[in-house]
Protein backbone atom coordinates (compact mmCIF):
# COMPACT_ATOMS: atom_id res chain seq x y z
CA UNK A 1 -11.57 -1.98 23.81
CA UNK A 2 -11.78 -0.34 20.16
CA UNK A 3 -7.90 0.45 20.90
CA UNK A 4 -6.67 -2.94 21.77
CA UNK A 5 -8.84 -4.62 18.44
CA UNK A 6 -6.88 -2.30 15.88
CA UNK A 7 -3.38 -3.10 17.75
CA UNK A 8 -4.09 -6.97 17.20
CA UNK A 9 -4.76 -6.12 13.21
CA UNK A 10 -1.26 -3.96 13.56
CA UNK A 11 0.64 -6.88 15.13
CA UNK A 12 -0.98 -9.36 12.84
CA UNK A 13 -0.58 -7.41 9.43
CA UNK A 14 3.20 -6.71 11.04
CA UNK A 15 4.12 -10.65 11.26
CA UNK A 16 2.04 -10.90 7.32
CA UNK A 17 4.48 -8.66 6.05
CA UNK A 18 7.75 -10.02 7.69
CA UNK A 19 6.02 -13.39 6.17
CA UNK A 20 5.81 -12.46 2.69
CA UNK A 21 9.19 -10.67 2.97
CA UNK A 22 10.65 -13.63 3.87
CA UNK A 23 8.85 -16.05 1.50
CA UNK A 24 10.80 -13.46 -1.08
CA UNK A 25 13.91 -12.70 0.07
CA UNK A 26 15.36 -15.00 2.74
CA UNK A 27 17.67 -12.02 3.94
CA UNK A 28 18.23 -11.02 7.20
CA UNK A 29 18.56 -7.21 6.52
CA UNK A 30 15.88 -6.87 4.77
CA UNK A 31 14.01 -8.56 7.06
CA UNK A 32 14.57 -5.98 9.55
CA UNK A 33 14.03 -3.12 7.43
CA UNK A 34 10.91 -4.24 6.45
CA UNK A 35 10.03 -4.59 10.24
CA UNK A 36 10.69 -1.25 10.59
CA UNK A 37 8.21 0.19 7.69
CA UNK A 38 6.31 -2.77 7.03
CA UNK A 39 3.28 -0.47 6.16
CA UNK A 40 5.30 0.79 3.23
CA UNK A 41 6.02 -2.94 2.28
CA UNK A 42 3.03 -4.02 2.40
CA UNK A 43 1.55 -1.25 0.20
CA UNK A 44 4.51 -1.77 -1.97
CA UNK A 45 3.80 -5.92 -2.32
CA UNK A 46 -0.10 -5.01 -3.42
CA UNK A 47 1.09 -2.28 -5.90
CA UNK A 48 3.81 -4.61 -7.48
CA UNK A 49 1.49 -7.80 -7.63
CA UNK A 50 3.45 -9.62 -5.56
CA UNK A 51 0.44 -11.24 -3.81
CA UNK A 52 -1.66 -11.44 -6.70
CA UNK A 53 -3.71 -14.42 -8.20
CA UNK A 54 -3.48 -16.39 -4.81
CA UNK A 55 -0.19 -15.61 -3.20
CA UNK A 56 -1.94 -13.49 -0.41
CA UNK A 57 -2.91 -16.91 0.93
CA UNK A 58 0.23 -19.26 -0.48
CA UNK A 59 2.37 -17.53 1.27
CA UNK A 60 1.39 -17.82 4.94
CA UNK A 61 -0.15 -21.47 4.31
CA UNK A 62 3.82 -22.08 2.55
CA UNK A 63 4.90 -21.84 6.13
CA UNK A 64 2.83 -24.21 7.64
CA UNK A 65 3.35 -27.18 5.29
């Protein structure tokens, strides 16, 4: 059961990052290579500020308006 919990947070943080890449970029390539090492994006968005001061919940809520 433990395993199944922590692949639901993979798949979810997964779509996150291909959301905030997207919100970004609007490319198709990088779309996919950030699908491929979203872990690395992801780390890479937090170190860079990118979802500072808010955008960590702008961006997902942007998608939905």
């Amino acid at each position: 059961m433990k395993n199944r919990d922590s692949s639901i947070l993979y798949l979810l943080l997964g779509i996150y990052a291909l959301m905030v890449n997207w919100y970004y970029n609007h490319n198709l390539i990088l779309l996919l290579i950030s699908y491929i090492f979203w872990p690395l994006y992801l780390i890479y968005e937090l170190l860079t500020g990118n979802l500072s001061h808010g955008m960590w919940k702008e961006i997902p809520l942007s998608y939905f308006r």
